[in-house]
Protein backbone atom coordinates (compact mmCIF):
# COMPACT_ATOMS: atom_id res chain seq x y z
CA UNK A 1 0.00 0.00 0.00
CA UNK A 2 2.81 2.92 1.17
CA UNK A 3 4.27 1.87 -2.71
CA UNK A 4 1.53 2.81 -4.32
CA UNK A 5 0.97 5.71 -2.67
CA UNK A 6 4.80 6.70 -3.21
CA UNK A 7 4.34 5.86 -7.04
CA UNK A 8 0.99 8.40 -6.97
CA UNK A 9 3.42 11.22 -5.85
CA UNK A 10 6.20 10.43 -8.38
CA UNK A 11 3.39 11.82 -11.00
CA UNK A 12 2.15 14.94 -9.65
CA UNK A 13 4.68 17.17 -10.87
CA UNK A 14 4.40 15.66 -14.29
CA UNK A 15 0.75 16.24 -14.26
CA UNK A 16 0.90 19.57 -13.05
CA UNK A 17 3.70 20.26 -15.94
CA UNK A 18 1.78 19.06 -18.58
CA UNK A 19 -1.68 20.68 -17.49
CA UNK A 20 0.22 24.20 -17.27
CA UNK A 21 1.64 23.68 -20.97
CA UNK A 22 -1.96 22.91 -22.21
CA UNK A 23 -3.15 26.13 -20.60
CA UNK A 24 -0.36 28.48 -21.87
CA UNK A 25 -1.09 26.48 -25.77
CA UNK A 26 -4.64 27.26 -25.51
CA UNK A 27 -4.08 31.00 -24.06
CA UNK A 28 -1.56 31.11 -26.65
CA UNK A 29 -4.29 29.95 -28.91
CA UNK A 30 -7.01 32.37 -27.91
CA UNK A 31 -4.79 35.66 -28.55
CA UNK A 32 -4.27 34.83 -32.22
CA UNK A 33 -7.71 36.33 -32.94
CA UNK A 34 -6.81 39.11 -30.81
CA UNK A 35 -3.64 39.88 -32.42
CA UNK A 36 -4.47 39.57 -35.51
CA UNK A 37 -6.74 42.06 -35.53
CA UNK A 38 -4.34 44.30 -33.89
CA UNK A 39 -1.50 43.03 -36.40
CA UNK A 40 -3.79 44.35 -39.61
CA UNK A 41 -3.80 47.97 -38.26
CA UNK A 42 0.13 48.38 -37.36
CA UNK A 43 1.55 46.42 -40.24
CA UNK A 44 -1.10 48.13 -42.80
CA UNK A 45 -2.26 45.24 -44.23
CA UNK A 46 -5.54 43.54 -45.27
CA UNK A 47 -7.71 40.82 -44.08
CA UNK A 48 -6.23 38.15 -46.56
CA UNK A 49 -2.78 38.94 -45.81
CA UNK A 50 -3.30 38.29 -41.65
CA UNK A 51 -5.25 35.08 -42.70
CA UNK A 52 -1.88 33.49 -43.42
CA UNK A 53 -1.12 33.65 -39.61
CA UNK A 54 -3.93 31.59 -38.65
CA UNK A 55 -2.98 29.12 -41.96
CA UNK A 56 0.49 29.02 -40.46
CA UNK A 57 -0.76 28.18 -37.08
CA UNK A 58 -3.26 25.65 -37.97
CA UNK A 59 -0.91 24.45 -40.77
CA UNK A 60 2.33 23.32 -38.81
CA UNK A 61 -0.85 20.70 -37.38
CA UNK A 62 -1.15 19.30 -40.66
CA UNK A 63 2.77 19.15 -41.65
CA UNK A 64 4.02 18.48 -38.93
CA UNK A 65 1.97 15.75 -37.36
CA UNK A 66 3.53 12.77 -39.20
CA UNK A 67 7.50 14.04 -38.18
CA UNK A 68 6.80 14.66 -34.46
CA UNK A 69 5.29 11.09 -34.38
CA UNK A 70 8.53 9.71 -36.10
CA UNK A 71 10.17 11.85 -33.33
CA UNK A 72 8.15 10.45 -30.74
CA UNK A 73 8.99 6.62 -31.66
CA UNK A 74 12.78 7.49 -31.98
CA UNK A 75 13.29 9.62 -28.92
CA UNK A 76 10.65 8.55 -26.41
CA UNK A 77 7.69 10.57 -25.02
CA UNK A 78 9.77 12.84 -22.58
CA UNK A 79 12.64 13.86 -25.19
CA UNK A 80 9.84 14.01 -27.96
CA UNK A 81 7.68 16.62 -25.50
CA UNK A 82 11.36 18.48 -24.84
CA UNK A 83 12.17 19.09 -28.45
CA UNK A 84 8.92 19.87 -29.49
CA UNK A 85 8.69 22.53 -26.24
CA UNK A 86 12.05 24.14 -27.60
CA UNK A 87 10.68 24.06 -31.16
CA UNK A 88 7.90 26.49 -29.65
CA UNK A 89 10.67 28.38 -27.89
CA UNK A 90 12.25 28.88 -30.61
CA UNK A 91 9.29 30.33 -32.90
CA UNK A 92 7.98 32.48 -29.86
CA UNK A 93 11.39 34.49 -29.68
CA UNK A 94 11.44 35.23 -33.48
CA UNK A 95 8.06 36.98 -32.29
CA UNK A 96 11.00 39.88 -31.32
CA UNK A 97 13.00 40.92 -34.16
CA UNK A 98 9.61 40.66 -36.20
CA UNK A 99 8.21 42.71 -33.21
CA UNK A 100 10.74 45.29 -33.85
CA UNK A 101 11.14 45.39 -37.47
CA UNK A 102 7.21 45.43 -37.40
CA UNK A 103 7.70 42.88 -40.11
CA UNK A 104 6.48 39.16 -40.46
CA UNK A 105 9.91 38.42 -41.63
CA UNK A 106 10.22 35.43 -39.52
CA UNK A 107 6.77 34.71 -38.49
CA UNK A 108 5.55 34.21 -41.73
CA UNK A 109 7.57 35.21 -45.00
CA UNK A 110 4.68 35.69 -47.33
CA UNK A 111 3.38 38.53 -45.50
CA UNK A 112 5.97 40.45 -45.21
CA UNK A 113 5.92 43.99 -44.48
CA UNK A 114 8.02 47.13 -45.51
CA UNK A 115 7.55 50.96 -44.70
CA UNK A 116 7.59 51.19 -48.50
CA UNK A 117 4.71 49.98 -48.17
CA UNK A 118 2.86 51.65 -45.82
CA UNK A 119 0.22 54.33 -47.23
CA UNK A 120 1.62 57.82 -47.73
């Protein structure tokens, strides 16, 4: 009986881990409407344009789900999580130099932006 209740502990953390990540995804989710909006008036671009943000975002689900299974067989659940956490690490701090070059440079290269561009 004191095992189990020892093994019960060992997976608390864990679940508390994972539960957080699933919150920050779907908060991370919910702003893209809100940004996006937001992103049309300060880049100066239309509707159709911003739409490739959400096809980016809903895209990578569609292109990437067969390699991060393959990654998941090769490396094991808790490396395969790990890489694919510093994957999103990675994208969310090329949010900055896009952020400062108000450009979607390296968010998403078909929309890019240029003050050339911008209305006079």
């Amino acid at each position: 009986m004191m095992q189990k209740a020892n093994n019960s502990k060992s997976y608390l953390i864990p679940i508390i881990l994972v539960t957080s990540l699933f919150f920050l995804w779907g908060l991370a989710y919910g702003l893209l409407d809100v940004l996006n909006k937001h992103f049309q008036e300060t880049l100066h671009i239309n509707k159709m344009r911003s739409t490739l943000l959400q096809a980016a975002y809903f895209g990578a689900y569609f292109l990437m789900a067969l390699p991060a299974g393959w990654v998941m067989n090769k490396l094991g659940y808790k490396k395969g999580i790990i890489a694919g956490l510093l994957l999103y690490a990675a994208g969310a701090l090329l949010f900055y130099p896009s952020a400062q070059q108000a450009s979607f440079l390296f968010s998403s290269p078909p929309c890019s932006y240029s003050p050339a561009d911008s209305p006079s």
